[in-house]
N, C-alpha and C. Protein backbone atom coordinates (compact mmCIF):
# COMPACT_ATOMS: atom_id res chain seq x y z
N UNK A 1 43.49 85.45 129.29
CA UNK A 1 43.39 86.50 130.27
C UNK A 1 44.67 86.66 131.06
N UNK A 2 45.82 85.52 131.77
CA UNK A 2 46.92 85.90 132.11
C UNK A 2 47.71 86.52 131.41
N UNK A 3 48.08 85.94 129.92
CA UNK A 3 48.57 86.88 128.60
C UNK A 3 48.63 88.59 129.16
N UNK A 4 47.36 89.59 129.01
CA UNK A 4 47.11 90.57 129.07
C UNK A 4 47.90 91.08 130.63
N UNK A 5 47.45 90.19 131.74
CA UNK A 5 48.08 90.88 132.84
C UNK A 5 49.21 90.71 132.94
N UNK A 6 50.18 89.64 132.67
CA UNK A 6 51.70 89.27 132.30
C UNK A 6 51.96 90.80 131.61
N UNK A 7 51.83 91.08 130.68
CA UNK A 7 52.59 92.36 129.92
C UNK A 7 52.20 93.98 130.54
N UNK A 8 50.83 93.92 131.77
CA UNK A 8 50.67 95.10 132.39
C UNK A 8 51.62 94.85 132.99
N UNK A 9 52.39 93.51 133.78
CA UNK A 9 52.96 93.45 135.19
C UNK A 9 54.82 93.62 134.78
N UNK A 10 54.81 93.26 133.25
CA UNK A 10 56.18 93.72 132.54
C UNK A 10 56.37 95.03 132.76
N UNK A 11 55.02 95.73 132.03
CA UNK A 11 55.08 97.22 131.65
C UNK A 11 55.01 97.98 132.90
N UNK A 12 54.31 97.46 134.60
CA UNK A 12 54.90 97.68 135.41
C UNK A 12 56.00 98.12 135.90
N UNK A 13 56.67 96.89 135.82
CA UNK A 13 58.11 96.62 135.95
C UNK A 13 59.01 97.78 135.66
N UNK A 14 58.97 97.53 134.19
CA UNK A 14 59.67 98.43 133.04
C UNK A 14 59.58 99.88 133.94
N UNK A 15 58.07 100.40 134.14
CA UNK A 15 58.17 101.54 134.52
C UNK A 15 58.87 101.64 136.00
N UNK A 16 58.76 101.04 136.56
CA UNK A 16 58.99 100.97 137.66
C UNK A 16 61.21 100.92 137.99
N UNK A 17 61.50 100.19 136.98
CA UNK A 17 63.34 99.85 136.84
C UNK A 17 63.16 101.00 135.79
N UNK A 18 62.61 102.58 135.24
CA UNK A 18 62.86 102.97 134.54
C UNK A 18 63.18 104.50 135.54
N UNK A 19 62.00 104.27 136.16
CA UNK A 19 62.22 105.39 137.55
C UNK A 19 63.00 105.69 138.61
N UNK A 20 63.70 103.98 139.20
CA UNK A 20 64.25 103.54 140.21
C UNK A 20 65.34 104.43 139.53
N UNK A 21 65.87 103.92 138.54
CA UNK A 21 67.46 104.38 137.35
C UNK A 21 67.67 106.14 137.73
N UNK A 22 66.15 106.57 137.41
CA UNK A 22 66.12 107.93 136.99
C UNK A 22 66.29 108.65 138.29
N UNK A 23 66.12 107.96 139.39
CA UNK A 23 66.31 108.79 140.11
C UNK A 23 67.85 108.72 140.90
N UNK A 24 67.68 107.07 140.72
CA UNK A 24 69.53 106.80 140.91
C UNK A 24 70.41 108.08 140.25
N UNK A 25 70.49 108.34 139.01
CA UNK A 25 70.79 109.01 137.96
C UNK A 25 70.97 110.33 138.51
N UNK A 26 69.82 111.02 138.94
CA UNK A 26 69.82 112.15 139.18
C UNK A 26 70.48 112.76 140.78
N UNK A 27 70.18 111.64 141.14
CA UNK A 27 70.80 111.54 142.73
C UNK A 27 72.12 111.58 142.80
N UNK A 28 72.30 110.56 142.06
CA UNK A 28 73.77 110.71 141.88
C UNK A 28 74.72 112.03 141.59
N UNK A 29 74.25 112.80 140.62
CA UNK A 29 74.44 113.83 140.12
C UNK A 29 74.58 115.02 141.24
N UNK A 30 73.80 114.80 141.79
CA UNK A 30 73.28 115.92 142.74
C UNK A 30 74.75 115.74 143.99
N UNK A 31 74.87 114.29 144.17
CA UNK A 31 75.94 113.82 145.44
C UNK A 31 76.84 113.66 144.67
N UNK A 32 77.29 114.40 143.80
CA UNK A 32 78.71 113.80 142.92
C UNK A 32 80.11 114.77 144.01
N UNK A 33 79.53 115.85 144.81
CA UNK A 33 80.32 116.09 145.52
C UNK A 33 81.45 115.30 146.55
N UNK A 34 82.32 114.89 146.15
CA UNK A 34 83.08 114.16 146.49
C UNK A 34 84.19 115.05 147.74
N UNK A 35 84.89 114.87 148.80
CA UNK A 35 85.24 115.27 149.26
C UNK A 35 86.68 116.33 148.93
N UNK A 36 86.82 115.37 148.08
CA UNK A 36 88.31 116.25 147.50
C UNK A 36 87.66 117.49 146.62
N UNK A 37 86.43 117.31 145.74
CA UNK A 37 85.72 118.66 145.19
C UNK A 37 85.37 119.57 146.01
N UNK A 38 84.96 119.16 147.17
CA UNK A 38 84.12 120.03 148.21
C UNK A 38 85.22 121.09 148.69
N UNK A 39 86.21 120.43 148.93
CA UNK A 39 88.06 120.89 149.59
C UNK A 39 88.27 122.38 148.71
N UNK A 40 88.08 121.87 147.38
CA UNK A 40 88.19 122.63 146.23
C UNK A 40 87.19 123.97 146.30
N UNK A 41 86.03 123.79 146.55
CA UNK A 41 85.14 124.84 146.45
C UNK A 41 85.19 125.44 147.60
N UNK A 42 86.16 125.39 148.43
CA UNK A 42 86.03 126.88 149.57
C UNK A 42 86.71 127.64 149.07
N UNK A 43 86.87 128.58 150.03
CA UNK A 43 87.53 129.55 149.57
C UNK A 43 87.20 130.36 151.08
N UNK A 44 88.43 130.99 151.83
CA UNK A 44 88.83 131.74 152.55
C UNK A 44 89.06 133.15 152.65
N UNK A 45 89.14 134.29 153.44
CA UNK A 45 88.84 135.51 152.92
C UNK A 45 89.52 136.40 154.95
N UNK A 46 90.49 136.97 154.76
CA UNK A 46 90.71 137.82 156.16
C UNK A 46 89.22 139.01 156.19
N UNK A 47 89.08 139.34 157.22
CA UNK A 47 88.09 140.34 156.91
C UNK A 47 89.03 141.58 158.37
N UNK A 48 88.50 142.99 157.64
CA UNK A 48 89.00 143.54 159.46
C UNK A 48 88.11 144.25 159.56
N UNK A 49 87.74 144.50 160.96
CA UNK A 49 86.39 144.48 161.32
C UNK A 49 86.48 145.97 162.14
N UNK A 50 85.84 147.46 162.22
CA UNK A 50 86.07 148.15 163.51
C UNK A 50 85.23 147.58 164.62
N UNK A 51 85.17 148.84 165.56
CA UNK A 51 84.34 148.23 166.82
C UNK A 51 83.13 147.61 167.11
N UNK A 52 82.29 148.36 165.44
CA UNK A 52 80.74 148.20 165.46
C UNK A 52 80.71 146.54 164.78
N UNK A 53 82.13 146.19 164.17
CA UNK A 53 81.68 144.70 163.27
C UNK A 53 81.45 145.04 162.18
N UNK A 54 82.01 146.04 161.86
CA UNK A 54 81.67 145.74 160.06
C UNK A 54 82.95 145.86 159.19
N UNK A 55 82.78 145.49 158.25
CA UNK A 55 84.65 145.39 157.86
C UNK A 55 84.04 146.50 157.25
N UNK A 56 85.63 146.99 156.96
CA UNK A 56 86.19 147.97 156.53
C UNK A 56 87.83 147.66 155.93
N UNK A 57 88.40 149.47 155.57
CA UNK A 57 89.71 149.28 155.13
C UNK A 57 90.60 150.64 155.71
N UNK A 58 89.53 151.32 156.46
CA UNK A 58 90.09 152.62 156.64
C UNK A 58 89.04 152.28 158.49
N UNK A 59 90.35 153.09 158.92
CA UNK A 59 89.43 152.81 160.30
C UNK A 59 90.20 154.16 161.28
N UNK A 60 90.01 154.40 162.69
CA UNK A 60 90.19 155.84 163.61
C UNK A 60 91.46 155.45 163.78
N UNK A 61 92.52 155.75 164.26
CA UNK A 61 93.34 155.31 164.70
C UNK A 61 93.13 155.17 166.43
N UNK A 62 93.90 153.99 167.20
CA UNK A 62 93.79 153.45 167.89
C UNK A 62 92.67 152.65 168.37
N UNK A 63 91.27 152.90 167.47
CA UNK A 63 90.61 151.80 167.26
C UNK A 63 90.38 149.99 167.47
N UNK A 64 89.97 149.87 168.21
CA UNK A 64 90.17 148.17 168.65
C UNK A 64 89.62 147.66 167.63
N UNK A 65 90.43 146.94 166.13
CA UNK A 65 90.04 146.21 164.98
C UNK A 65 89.87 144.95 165.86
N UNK A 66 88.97 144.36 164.72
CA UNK A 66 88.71 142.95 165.07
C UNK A 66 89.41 141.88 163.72
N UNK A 67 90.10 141.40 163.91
CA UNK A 67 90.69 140.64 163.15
C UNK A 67 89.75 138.55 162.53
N UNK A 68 88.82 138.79 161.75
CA UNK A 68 88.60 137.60 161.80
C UNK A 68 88.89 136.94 160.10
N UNK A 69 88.58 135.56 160.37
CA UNK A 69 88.49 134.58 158.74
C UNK A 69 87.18 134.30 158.53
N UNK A 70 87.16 134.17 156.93
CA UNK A 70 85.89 133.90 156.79
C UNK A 70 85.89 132.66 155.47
N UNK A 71 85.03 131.86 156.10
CA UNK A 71 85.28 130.23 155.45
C UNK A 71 84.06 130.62 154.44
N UNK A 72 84.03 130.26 153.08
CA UNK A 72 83.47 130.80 151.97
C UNK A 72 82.76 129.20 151.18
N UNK A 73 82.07 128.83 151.92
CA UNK A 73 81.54 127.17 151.17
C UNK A 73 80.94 127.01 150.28
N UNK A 74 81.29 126.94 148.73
CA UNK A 74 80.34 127.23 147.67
C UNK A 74 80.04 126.07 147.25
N UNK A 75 80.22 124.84 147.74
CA UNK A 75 79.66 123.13 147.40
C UNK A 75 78.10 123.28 147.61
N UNK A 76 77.60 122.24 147.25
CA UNK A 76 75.95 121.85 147.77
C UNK A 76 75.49 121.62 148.61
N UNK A 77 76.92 121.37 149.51
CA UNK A 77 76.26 120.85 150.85
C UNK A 77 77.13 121.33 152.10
N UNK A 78 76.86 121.25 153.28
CA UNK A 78 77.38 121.75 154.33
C UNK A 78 79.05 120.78 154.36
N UNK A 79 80.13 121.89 154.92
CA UNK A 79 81.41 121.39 155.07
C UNK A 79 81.28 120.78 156.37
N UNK A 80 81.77 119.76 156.66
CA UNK A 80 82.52 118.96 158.14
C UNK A 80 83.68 119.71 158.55
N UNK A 81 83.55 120.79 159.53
CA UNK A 81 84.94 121.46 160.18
C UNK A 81 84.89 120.75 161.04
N UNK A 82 86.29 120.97 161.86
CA UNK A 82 87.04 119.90 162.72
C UNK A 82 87.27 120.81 163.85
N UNK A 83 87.58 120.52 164.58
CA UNK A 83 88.28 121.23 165.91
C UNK A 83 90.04 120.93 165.24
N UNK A 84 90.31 120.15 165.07
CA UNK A 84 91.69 119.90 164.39
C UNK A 84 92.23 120.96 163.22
N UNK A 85 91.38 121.53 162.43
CA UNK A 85 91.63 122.10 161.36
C UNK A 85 91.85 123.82 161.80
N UNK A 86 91.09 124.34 163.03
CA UNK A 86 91.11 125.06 164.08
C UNK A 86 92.45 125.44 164.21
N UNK A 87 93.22 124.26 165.19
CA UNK A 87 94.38 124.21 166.28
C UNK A 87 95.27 123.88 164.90
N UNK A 88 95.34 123.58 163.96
CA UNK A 88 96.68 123.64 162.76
C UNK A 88 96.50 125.11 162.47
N UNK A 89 95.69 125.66 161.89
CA UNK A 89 95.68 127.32 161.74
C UNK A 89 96.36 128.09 162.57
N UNK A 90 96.01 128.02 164.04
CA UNK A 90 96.99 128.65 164.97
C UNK A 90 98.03 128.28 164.90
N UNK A 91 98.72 127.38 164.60
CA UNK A 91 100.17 126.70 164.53
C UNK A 91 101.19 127.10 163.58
N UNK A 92 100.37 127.36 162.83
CA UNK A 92 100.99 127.69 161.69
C UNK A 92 101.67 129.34 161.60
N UNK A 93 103.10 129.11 161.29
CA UNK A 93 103.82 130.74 161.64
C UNK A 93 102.75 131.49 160.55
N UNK A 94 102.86 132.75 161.21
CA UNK A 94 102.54 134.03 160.91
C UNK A 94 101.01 134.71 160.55
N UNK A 95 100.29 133.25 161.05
CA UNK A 95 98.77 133.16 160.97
C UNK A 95 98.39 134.26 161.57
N UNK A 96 97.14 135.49 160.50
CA UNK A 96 96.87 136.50 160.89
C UNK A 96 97.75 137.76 161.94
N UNK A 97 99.08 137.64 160.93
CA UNK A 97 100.17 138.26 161.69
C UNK A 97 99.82 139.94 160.74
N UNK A 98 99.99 141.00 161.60
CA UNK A 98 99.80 142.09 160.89
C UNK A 98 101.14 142.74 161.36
N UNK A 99 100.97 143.46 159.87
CA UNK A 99 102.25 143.99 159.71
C UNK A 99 102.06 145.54 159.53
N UNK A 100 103.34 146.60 159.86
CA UNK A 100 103.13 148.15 159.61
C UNK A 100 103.83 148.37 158.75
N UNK A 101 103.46 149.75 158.03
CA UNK A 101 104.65 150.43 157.08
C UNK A 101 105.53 150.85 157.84
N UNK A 102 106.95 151.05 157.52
CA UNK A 102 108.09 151.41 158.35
C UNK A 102 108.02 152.53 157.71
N UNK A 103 108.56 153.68 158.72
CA UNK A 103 108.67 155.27 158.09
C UNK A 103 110.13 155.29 158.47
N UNK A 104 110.88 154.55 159.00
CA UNK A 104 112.23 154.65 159.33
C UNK A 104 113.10 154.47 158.33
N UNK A 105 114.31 153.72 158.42
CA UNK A 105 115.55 153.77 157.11
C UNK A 105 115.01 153.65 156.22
N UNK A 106 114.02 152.39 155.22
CA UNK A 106 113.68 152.17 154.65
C UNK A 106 111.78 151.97 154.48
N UNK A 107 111.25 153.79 154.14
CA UNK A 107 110.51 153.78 153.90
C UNK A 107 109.75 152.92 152.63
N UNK A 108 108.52 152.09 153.46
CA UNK A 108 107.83 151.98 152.21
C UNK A 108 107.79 149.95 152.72
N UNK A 109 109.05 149.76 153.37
CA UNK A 109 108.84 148.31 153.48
C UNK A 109 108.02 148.01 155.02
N UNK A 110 107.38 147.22 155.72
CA UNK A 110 106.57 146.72 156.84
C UNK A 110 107.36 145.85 156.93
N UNK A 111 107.02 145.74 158.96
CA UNK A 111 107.61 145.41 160.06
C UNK A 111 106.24 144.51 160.65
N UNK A 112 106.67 143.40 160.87
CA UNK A 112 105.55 142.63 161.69
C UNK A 112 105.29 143.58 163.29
N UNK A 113 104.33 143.51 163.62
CA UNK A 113 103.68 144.08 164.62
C UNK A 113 103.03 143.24 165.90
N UNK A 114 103.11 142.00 165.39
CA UNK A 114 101.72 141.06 166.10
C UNK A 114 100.63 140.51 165.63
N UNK A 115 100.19 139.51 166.61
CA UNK A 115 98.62 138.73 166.25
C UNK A 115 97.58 139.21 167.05
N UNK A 116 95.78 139.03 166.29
CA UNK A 116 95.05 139.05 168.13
C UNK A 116 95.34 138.09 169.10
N UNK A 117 95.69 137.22 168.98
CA UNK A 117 96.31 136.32 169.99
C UNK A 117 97.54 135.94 170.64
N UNK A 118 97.52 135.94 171.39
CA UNK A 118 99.31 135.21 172.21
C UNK A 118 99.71 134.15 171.57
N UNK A 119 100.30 133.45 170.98
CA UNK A 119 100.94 132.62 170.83
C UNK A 119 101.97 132.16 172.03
N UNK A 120 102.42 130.90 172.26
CA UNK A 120 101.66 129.84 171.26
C UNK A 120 100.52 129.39 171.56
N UNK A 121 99.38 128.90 171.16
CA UNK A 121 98.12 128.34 170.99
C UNK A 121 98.19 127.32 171.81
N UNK A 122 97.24 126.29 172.90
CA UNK A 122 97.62 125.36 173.62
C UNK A 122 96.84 124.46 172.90
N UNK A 123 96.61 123.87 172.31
CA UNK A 123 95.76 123.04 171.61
C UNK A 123 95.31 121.33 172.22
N UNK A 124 94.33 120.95 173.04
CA UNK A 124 93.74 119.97 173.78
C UNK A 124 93.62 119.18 172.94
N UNK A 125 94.46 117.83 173.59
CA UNK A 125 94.06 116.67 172.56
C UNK A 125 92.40 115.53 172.81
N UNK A 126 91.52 116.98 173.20
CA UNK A 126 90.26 116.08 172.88
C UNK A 126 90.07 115.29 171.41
N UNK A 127 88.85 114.59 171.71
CA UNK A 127 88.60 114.32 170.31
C UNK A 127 86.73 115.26 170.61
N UNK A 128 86.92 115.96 169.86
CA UNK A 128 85.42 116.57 169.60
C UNK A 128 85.02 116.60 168.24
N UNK A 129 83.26 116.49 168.33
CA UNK A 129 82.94 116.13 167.26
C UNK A 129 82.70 117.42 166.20
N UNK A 130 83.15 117.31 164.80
CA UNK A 130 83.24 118.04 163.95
C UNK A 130 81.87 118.48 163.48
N UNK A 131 81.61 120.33 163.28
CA UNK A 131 79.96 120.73 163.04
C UNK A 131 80.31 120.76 161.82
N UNK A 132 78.81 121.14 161.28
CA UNK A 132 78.35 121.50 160.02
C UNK A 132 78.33 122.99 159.37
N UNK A 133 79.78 123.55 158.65
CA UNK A 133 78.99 125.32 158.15
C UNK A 133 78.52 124.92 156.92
N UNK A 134 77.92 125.98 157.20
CA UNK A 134 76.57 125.50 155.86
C UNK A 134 76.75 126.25 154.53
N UNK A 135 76.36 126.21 153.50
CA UNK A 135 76.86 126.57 152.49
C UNK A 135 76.91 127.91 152.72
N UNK A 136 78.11 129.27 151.95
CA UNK A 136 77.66 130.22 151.65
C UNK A 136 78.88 131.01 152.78
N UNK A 137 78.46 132.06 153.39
CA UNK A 137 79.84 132.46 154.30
C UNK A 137 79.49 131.95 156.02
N UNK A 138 80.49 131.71 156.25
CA UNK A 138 80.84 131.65 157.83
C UNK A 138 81.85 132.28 158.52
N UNK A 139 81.68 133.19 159.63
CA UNK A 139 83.19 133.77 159.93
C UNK A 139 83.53 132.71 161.23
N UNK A 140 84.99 132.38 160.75
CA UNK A 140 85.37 131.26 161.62
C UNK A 140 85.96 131.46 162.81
N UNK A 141 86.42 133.08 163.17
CA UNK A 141 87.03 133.43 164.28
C UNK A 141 87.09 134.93 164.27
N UNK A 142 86.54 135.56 164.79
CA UNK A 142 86.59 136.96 165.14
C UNK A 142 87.35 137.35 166.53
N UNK A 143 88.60 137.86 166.35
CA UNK A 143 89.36 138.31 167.49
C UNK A 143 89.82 139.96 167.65
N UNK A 144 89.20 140.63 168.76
CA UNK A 144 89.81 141.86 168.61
C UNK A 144 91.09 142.35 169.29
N UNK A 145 92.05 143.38 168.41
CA UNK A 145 93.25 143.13 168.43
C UNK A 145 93.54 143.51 169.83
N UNK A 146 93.14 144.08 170.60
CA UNK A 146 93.41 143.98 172.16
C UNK A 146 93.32 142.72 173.09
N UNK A 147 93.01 141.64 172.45
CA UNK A 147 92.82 140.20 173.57
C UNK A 147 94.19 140.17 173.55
N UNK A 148 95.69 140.10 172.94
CA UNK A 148 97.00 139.58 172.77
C UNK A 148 97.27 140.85 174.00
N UNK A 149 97.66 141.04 175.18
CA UNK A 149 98.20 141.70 176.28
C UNK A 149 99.42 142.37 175.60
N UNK A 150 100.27 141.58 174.78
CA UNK A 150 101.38 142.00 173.61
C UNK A 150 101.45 143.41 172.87
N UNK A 151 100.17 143.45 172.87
CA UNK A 151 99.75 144.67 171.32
C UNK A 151 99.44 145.85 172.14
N UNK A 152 99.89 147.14 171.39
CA UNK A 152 99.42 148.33 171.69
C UNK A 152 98.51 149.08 170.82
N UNK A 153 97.77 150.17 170.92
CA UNK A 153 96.77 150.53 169.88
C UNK A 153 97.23 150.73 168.87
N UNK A 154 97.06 150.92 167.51
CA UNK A 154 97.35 151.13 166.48
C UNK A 154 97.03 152.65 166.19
N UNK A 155 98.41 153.04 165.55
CA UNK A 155 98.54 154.34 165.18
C UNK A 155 98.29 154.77 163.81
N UNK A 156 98.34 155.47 163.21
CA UNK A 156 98.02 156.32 161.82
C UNK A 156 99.17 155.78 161.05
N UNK A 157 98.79 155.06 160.12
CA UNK A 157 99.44 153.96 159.40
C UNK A 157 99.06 153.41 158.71
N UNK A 158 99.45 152.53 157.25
CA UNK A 158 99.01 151.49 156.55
C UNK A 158 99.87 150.21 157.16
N UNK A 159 98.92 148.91 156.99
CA UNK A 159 99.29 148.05 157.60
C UNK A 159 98.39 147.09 156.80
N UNK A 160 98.95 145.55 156.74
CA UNK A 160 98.22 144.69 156.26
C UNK A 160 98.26 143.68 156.93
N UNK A 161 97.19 142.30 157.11
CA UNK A 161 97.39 141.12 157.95
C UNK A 161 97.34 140.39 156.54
N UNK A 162 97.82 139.01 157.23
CA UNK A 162 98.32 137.71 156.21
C UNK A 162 98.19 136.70 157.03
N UNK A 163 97.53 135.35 156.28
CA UNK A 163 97.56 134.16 157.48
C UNK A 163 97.49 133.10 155.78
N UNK A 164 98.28 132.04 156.52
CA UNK A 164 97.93 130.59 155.47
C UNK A 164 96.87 129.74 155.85
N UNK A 165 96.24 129.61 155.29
CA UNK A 165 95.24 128.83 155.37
C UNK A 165 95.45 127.02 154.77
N UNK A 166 96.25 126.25 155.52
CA UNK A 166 96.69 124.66 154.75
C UNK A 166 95.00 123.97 155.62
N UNK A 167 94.49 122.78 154.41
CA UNK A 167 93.87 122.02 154.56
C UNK A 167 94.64 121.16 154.11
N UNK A 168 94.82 119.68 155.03
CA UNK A 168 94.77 118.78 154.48
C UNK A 168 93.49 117.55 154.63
N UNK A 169 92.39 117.19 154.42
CA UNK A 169 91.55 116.50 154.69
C UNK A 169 91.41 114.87 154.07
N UNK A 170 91.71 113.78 154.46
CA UNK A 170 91.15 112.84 154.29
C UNK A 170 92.54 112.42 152.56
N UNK A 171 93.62 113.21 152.93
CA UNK A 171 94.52 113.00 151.45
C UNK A 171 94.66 114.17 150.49
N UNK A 172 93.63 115.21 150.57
CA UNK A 172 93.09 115.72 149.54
C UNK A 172 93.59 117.40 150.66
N UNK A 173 94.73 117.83 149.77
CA UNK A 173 95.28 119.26 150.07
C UNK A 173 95.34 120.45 149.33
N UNK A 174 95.02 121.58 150.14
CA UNK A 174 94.85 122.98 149.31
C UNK A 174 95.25 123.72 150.76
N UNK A 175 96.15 125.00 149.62
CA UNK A 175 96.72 126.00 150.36
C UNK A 175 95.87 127.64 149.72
N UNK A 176 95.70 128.19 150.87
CA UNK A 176 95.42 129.64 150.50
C UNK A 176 96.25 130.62 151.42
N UNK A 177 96.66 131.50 150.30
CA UNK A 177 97.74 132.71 150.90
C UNK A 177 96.93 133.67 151.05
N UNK A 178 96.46 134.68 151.92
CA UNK A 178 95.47 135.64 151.92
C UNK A 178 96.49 136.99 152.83
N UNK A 179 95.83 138.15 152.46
CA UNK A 179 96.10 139.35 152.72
C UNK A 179 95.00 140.13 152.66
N UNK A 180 95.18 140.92 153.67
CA UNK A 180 94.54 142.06 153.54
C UNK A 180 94.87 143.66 154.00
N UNK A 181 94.82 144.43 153.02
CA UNK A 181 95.47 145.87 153.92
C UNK A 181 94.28 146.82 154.63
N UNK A 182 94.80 147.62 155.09
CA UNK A 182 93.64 148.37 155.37
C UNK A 182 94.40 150.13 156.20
N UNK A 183 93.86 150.95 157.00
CA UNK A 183 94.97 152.26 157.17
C UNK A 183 94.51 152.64 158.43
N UNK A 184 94.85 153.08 159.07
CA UNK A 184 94.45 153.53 160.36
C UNK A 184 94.56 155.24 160.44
């Protein structure tokens, strides 16, 4: 009679280190997102926005655009943004710098114009703790182009903004060059 229960308590077992595996296995799979992959699967995007918030590419002239980024998280799981990753974006020359067509000597080439913001950026050396965007889109900063005291309305024109987008996280670096035009 022990015989018989010895080989239920194997076949137990067995099932039991066959499930533990399977789910190890699958778990694993699922968390194979590694941080340097995760880095990999964003993707960044300028958007310009008129007054009501909705992007566009054609807008009134003198119109108060809203200039924002939009963090694009296509991993499995929510990204760790930083307050740090923030204050390098602003730092960085020509971040969301918009530019006009020149109608002067040389039609056809653009003239920087300005940011929504003043530069330079004052950036606090707190340490604050980094949130969670969650998969899918997030807009990471919406600024309309009248906060910079600098800027005047925008006139009847084509014009495009451009900002770099550098991550470096934890070793693991990616650059995105982005543009966007749009006409007033």
């Amino acid at each position: 009679m022990k015989a018989p229960c010895k080989h239920k308590t194997i076949r137990i077992r067995s099932a039991l280190t066959m499930i533990f595996l399977c789910a190890v296995v699958s778990g694993c799979e699922k968390d194979a997102d590694t941080l340097a992959d995760q880095v990999q699967q964003l993707g960044f995007e300028i958007l310009v926005l008129g007054e009501d918030q909705q992007p566009g590419t054609v807008f009134e002239p003198g119109t108060d655009i809203h200039i924002a980024l939009k963090l694009i998280n296509n991993s499995g799981k929510p990204f760790q943004w930083k307050y740090e990753y923030d204050c390098h974006l602003f730092q960085t020359e020509d971040f969301l710098l918009v530019y006009r067509r020149s109608e002067g000597e040389t039609p056809g080439d653009y003239v920087p114009i300005g940011t929504p913001y003043q530069p330079p950026i004052a950036c606090l050396t707190i340490n604050l703790p980094p949130y969670d965007l969650p998969r899918g889109e997030t807009v990471l900063g919406n600024m309309p182009w009248s906060t910079n005291p600098d800027n005047h309305p925008l006139s009847t024109g084509k014009y495009y903004v451009v900002a770099r987008v550098e991550l470096n996280i934890d070793g693991h670096s990616t650059t995105w060059d982005l543009r966007t035009d749009f006409e007033m």
